[in-house]
C-alpha atoms as a PDB file:
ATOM      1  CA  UNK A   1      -8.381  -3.034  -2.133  1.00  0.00           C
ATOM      2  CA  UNK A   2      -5.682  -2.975  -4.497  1.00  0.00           C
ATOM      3  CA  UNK A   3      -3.810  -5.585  -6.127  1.00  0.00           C
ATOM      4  CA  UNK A   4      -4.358  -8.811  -3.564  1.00  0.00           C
ATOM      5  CA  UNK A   5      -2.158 -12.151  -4.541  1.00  0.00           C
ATOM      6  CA  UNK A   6      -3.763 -15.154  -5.272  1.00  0.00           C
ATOM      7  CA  UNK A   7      -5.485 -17.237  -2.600  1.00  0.00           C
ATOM      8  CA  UNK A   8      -3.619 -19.176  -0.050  1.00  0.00           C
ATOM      9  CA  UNK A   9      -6.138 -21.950   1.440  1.00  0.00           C
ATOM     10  CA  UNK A  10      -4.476 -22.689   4.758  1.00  0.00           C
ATOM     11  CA  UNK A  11      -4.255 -18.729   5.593  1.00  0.00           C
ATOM     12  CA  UNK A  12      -7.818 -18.371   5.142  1.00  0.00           C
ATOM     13  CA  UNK A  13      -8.494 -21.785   7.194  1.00  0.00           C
ATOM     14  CA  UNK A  14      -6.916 -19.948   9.817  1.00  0.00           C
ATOM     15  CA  UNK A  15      -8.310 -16.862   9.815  1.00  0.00           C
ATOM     16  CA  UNK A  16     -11.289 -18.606   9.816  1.00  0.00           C
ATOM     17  CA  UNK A  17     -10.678 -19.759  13.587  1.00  0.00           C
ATOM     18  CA  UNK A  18     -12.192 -17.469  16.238  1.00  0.00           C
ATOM     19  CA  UNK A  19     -10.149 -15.280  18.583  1.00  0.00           C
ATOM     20  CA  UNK A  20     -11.263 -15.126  22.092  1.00  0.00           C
ATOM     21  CA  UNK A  21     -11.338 -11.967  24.431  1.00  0.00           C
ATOM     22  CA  UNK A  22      -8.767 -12.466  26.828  1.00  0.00           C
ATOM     23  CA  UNK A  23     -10.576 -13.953  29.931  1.00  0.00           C
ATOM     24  CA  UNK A  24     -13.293 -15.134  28.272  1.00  0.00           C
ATOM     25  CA  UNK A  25     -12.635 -18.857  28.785  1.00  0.00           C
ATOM     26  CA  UNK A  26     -14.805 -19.678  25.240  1.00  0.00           C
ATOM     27  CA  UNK A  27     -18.091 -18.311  27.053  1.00  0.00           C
ATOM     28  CA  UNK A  28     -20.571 -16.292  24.272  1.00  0.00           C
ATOM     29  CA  UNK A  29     -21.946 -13.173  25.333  1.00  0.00           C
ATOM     30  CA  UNK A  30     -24.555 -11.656  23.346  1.00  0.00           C
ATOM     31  CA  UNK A  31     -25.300  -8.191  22.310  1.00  0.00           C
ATOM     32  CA  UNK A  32     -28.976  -6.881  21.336  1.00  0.00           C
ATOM     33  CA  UNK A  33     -29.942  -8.627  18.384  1.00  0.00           C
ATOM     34  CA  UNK A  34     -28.259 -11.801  19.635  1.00  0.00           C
ATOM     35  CA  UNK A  35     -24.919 -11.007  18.210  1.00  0.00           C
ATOM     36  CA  UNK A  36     -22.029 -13.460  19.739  1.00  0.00           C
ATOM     37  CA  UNK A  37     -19.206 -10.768  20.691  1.00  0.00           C
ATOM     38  CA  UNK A  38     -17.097 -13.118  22.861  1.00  0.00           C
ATOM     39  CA  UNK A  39     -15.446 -14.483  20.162  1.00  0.00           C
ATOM     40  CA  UNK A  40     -14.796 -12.665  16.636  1.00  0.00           C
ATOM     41  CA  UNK A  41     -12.554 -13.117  13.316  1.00  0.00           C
ATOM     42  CA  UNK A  42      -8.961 -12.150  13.012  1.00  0.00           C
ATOM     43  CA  UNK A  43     -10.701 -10.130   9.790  1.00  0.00           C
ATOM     44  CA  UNK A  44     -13.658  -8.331  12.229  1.00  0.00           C
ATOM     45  CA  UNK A  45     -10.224  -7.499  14.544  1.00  0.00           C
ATOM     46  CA  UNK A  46      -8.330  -5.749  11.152  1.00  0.00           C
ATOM     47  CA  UNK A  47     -11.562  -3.809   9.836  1.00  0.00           C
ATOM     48  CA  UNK A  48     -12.504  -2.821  13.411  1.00  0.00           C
ATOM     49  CA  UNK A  49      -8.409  -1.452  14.613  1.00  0.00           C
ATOM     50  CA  UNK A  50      -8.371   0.188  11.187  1.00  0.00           C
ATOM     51  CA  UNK A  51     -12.170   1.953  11.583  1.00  0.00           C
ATOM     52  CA  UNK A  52     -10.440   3.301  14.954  1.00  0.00           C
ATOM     53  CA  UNK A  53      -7.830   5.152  13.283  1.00  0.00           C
ATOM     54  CA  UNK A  54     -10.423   7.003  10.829  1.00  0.00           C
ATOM     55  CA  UNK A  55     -11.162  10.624  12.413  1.00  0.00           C
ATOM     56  CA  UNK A  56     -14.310  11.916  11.981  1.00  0.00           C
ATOM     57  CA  UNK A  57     -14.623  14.084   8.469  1.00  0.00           C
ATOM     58  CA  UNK A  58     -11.600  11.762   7.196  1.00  0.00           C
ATOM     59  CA  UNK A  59     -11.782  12.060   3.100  1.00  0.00           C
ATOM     60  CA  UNK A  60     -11.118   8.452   2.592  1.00  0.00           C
ATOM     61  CA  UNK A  61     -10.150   6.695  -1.102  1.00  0.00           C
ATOM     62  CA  UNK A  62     -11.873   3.202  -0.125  1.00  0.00           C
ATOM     63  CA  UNK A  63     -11.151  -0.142  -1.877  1.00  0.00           C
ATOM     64  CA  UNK A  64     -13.350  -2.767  -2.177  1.00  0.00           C
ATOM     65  CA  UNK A  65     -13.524  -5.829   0.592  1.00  0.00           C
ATOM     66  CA  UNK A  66     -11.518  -4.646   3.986  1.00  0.00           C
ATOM     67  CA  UNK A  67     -11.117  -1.478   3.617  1.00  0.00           C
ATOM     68  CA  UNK A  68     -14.684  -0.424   2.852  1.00  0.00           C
ATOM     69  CA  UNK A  69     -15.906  -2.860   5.747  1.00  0.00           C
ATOM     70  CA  UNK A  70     -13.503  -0.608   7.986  1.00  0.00           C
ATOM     71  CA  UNK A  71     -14.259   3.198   6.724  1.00  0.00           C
ATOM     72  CA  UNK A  72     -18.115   2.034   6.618  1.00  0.00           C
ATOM     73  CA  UNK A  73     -17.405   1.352  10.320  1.00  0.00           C
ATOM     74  CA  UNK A  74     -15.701   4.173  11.325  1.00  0.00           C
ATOM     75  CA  UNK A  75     -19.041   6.207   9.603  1.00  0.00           C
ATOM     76  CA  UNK A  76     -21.950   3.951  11.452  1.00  0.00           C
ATOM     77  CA  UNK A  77     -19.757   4.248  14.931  1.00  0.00           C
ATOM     78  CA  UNK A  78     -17.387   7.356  15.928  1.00  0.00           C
ATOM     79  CA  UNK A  79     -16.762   8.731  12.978  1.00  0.00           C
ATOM     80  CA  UNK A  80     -20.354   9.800  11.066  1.00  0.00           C
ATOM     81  CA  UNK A  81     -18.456  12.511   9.605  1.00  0.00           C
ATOM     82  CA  UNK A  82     -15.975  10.746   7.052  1.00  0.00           C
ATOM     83  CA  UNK A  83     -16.727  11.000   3.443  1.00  0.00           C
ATOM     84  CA  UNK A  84     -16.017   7.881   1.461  1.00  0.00           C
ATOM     85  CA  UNK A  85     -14.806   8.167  -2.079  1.00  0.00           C
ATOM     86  CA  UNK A  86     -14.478   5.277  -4.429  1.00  0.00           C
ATOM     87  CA  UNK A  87     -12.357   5.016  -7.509  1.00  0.00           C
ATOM     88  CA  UNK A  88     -15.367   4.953  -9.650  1.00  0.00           C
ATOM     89  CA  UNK A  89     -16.183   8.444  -9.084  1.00  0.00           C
ATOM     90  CA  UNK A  90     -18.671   8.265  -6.006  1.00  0.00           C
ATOM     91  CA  UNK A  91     -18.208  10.921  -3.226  1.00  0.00           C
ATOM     92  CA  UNK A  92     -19.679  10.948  -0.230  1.00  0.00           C
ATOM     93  CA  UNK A  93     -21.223   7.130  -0.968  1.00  0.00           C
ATOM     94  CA  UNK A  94     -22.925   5.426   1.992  1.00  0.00           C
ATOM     95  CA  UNK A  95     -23.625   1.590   1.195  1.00  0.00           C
ATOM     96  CA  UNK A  96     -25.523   0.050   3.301  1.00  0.00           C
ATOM     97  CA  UNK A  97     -24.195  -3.825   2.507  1.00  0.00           C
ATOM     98  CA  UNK A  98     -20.767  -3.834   0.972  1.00  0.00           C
ATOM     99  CA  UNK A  99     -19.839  -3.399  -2.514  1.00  0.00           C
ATOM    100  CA  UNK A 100     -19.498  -6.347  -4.809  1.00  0.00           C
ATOM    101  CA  UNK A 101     -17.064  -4.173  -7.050  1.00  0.00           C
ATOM    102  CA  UNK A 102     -16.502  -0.291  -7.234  1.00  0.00           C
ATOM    103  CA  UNK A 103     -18.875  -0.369 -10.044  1.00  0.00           C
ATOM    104  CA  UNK A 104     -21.449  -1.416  -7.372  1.00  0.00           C
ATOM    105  CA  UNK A 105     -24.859   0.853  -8.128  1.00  0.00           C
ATOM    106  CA  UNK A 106     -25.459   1.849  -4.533  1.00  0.00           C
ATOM    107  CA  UNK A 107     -22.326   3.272  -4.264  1.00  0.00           C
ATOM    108  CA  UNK A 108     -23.698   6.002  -6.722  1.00  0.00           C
ATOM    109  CA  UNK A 109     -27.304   5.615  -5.429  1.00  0.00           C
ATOM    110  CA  UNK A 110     -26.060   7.223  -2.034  1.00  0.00           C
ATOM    111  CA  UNK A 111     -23.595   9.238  -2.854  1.00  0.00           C
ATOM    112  CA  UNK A 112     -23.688  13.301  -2.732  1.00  0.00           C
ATOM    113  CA  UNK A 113     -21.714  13.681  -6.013  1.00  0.00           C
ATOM    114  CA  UNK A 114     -20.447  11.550  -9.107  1.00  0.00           C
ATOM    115  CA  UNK A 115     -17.842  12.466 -10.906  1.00  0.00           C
ATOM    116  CA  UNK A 116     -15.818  11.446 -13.670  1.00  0.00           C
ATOM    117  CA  UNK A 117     -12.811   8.780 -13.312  1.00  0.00           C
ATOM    118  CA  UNK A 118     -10.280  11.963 -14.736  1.00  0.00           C
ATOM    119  CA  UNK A 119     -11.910  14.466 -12.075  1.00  0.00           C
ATOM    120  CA  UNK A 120     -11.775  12.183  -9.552  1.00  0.00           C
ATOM    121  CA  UNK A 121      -7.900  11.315  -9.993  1.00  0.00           C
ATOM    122  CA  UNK A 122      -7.315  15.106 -11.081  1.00  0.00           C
ATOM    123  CA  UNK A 123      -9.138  17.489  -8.975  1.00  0.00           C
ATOM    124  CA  UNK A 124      -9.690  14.798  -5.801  1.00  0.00           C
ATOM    125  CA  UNK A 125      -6.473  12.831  -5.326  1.00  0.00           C
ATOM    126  CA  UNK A 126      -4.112  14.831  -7.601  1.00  0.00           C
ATOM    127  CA  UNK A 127      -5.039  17.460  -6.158  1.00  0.00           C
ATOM    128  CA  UNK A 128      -4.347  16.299  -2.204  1.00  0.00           C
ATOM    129  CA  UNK A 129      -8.327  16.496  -1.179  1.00  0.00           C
ATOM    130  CA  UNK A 130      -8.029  13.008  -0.031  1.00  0.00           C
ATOM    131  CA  UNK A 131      -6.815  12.868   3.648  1.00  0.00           C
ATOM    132  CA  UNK A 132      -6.641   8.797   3.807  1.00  0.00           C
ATOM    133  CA  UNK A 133      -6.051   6.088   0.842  1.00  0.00           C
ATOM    134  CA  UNK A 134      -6.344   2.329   1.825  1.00  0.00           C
ATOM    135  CA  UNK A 135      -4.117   0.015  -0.297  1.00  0.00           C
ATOM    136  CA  UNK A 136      -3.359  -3.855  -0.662  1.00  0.00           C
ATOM    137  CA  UNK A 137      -1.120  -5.363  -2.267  1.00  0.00           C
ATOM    138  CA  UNK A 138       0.920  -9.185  -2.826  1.00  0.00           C
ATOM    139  CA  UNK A 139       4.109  -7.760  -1.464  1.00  0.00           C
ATOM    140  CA  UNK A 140       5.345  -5.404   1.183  1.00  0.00           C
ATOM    141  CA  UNK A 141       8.975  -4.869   2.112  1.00  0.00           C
ATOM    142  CA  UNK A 142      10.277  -3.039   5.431  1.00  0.00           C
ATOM    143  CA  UNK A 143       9.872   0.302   4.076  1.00  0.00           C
ATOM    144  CA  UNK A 144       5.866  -0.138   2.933  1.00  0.00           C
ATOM    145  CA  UNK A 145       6.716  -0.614  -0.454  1.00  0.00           C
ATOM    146  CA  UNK A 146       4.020  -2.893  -2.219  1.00  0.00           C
ATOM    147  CA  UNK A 147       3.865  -5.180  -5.348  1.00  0.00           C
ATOM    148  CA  UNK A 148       0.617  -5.116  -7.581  1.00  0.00           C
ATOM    149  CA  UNK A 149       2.624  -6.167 -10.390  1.00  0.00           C
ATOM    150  CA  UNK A 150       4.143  -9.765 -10.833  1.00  0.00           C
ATOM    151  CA  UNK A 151       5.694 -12.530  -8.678  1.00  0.00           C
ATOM    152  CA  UNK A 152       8.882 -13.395 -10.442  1.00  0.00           C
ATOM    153  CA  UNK A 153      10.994 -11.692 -13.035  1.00  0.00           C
ATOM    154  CA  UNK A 154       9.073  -8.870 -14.404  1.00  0.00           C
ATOM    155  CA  UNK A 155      10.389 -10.319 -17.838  1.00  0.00           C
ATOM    156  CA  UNK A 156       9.064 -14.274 -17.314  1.00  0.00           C
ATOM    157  CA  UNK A 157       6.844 -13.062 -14.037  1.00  0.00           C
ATOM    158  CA  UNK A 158       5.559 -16.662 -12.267  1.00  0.00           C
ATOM    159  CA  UNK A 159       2.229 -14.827 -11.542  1.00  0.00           C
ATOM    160  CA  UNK A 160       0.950 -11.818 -13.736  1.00  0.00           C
ATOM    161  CA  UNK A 161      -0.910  -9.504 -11.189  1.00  0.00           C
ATOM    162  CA  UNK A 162      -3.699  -7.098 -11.783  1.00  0.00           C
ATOM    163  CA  UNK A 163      -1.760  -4.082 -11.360  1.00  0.00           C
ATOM    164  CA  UNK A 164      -1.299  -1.079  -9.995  1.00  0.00           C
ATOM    165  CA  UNK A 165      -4.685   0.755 -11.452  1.00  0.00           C
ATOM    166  CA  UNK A 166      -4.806   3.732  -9.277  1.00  0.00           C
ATOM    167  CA  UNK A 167      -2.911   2.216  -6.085  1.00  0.00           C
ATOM    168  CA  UNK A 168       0.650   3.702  -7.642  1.00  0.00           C
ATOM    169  CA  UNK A 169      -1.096   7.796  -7.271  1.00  0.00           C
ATOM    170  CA  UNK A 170      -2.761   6.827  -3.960  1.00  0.00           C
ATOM    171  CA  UNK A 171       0.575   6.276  -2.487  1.00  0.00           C
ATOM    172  CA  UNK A 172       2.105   9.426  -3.401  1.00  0.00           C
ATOM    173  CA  UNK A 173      -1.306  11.899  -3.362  1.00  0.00           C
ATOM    174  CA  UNK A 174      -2.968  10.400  -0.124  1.00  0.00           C
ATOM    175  CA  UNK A 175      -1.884  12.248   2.731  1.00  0.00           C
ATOM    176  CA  UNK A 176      -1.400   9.227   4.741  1.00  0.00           C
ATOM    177  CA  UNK A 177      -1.686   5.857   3.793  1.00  0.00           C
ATOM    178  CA  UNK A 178      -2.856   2.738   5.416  1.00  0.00           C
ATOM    179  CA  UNK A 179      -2.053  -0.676   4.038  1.00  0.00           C
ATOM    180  CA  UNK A 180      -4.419  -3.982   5.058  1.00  0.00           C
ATOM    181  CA  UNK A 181      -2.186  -7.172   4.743  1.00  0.00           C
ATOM    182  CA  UNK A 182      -2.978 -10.629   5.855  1.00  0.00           C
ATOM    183  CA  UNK A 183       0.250 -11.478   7.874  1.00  0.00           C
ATOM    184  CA  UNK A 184       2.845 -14.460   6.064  1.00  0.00           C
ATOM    185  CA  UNK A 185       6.322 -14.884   4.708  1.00  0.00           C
ATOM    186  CA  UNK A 186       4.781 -14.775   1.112  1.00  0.00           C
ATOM    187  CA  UNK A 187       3.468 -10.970   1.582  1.00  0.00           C
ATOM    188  CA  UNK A 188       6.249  -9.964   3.887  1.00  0.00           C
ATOM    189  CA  UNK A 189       8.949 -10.256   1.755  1.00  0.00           C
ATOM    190  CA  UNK A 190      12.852  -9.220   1.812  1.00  0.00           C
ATOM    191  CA  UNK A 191      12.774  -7.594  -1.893  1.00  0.00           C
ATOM    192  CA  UNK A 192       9.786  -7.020  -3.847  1.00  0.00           C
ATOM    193  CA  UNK A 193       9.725  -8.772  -7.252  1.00  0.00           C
ATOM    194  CA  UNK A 194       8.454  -5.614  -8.396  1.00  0.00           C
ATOM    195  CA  UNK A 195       7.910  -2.328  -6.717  1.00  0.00           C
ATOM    196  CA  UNK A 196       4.101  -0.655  -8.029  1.00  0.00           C
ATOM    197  CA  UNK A 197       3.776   2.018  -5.365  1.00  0.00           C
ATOM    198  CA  UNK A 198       6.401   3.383  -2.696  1.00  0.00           C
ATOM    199  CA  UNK A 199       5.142   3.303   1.212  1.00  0.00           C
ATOM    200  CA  UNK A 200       6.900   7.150   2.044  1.00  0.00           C
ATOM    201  CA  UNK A 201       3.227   7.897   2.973  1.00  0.00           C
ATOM    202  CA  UNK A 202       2.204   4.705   5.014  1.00  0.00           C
ATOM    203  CA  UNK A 203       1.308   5.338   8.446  1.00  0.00           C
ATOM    204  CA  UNK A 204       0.202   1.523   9.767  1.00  0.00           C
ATOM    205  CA  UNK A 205       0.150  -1.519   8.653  1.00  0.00           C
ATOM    206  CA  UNK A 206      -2.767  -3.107   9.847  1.00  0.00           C
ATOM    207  CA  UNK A 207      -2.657  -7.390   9.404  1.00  0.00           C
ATOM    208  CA  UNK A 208      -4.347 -10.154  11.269  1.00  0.00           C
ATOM    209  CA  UNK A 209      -1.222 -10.254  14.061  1.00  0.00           C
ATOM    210  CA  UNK A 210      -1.337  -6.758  14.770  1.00  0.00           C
ATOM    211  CA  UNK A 211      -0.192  -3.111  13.991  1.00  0.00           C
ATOM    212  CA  UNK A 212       3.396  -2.500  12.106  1.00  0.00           C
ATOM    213  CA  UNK A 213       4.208   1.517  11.571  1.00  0.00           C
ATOM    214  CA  UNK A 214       6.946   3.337  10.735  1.00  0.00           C
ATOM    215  CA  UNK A 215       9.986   4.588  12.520  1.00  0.00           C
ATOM    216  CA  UNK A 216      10.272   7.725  12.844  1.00  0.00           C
ATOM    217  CA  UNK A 217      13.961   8.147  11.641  1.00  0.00           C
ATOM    218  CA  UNK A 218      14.377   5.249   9.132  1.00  0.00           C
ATOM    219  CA  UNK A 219      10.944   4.442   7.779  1.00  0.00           C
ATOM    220  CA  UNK A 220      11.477   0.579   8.820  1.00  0.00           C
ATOM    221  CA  UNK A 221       7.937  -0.848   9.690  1.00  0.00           C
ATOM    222  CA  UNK A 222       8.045  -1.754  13.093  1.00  0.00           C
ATOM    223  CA  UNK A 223       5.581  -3.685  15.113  1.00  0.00           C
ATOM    224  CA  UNK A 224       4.008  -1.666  17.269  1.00  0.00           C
ATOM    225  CA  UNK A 225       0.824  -3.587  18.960  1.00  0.00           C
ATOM    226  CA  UNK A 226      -0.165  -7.046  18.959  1.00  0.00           C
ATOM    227  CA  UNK A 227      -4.144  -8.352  19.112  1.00  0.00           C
ATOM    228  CA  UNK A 228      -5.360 -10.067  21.384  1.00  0.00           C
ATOM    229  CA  UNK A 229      -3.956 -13.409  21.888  1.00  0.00           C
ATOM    230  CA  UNK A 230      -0.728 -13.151  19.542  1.00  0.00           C
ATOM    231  CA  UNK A 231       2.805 -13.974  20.415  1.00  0.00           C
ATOM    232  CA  UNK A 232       5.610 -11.734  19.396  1.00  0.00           C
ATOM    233  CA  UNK A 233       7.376 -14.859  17.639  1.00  0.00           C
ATOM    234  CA  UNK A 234       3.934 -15.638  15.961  1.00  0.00           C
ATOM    235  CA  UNK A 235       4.656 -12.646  14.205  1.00  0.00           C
ATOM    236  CA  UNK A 236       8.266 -12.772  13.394  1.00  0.00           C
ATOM    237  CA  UNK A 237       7.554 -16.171  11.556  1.00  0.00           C
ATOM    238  CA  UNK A 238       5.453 -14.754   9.635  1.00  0.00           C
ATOM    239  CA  UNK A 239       7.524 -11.868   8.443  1.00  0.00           C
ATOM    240  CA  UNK A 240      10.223 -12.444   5.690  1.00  0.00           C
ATOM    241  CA  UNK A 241      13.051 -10.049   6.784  1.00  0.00           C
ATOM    242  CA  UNK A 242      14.209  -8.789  10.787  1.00  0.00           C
ATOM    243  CA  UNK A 243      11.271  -7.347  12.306  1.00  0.00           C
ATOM    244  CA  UNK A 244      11.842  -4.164  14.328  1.00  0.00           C
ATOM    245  CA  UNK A 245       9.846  -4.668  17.541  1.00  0.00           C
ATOM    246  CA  UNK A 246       8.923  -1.541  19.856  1.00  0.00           C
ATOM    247  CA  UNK A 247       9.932  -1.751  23.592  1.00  0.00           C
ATOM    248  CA  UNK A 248       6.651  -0.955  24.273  1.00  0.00           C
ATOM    249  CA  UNK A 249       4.082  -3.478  22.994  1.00  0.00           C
ATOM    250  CA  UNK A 250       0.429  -2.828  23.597  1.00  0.00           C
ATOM    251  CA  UNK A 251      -1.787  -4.904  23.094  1.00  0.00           C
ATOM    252  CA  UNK A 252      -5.052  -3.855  20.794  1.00  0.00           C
ATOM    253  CA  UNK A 253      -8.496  -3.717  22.456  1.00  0.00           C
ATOM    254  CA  UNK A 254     -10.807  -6.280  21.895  1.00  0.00           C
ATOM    255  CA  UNK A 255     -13.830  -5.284  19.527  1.00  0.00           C
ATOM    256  CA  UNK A 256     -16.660  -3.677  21.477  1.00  0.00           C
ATOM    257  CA  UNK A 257     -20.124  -5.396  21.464  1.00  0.00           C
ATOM    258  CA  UNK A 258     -21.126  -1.814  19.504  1.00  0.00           C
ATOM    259  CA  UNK A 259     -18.400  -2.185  17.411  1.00  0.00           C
ATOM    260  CA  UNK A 260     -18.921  -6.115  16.495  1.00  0.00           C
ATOM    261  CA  UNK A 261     -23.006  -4.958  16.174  1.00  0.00           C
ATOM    262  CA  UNK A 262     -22.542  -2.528  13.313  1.00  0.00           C
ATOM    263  CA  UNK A 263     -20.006  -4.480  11.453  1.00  0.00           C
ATOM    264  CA  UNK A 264     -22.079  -7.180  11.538  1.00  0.00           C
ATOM    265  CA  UNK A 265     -24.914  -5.236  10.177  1.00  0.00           C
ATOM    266  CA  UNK A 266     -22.711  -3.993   7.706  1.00  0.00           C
ATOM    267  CA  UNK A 267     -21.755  -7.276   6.330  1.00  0.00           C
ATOM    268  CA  UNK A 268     -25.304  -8.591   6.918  1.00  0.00           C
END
């Protein structure tokens, strides 16, 4: 995933802490294999709600971290069809552990093409073959623009970032694009510092609070689902401008034992 901020200590304490299924009452269930599904990781919740949204036969432009843990998923579960492509040229690649790094050898080892880096941005996203791209980034606004760039002037930037690298063609090639964020006021900003890649192609939002898409008629992210066991002014705090809610609210299913089973396998 593209262009992550540095490390905030007390958000990852936090995601640390399971979520229970709603009813639950702390009880474990296991699944074959001895898998615990009662409880689960507000991470496991993000990779599993964006596997669901992968059709099968997707063309997906996967990132490292998240978003390979999710379109990995999608391919062991409902979706055996989707054909994972990685930014260093690997087509059809089918780890079977995730990827330290893009230049990861399995990724090649399994796939059923390599290609050069120009191809691949040329002929594959250039050329709009690629039906999903995942991004990250350290910034979002209201409108699914993201900062890869800097924190702070661009000029004297507080915090040099990696970059945009491909994530700036992935946003405008992709034909829809979904964005993995980590909820808080320091990602969720009023004004990027620096915009790296526009969000006209976002379709969701997917964090560890829930599901934020775009109207219709404006673009504005709004929050459109929560998971399990979030409050509406959970998220609101944790956004830094005036989050659009939908009248209708949802709340996201709970991960399936299945569904907990092969991402577990997946992560080993």
């Amino acid at each position: 995933m593209y262009g992550l901020g540095p490390p905030d200590l007390g958000a990852w304490r936090q995601r640390r802490q399971p979520c229970a299924e709603p009813g639950s009452a702390g009880r474990e269930r296991k699944a074959a294999g001895g898998v615990s599904v009662a409880t689960y990781t507000r991470e496991e919740v993000m990779a599993v709600e964006a596997a669901r949204r992968l059709r099968d036969g997707t063309v997906c432009f996967v990132g490292i971290g998240l978003p390979s843990l999710a379109a990995n998923l999608a391919r062991a579960t409902h979706a055996p069809g989707c054909v994972l492509i990685y930014e260093s040229g690997t087509i059809g690649a089918k780890p079977t552990t995730p990827p330290l790094s893009i230049g990861d050898g399995e990724l090649a080892e399994t796939a059923d093409a390599v290609v050069s880096v120009p191809e691949m941005f040329a002929y594959w996203l250039q050329g709009s073959r690629i039906g999903v791209g995942f991004l990250g980034a350290a910034q979002i606004d209201r409108f699914g623009n993201l900062n890869s760039t800097v924190i702070g002037p661009y000029e004297r930037p507080q915090v040099r970032l990696p970059g945009g690298g491909g994530a700036p063609e992935i946003a405008r090639c992709a034909r829809e694009v979904f964005v993995m964020l980590r909820q808080s006021r320091r990602t969720f900003v009023e004004e990027l510092d620096f915009v790296t890649s526009v969000g006209d192609r976002v379709t969701v939002v997917v964090t560890d609070l829930g599901l934020l898409e775009p109207d219709p008629g404006t673009r504005e992210l709004t929050l459109t689902h929560l998971h399990p066991g979030v409050e509406v002014d959970q998220v609101r705090e944790a956004t830094g401008w005036e989050l659009r809610v939908a009248a209708d609210l949802p709340t996201t299913r709970p991960p399936t034992e299945a569904e907990l089973s092969a991402l577990r396998r997946l992560k080993g």
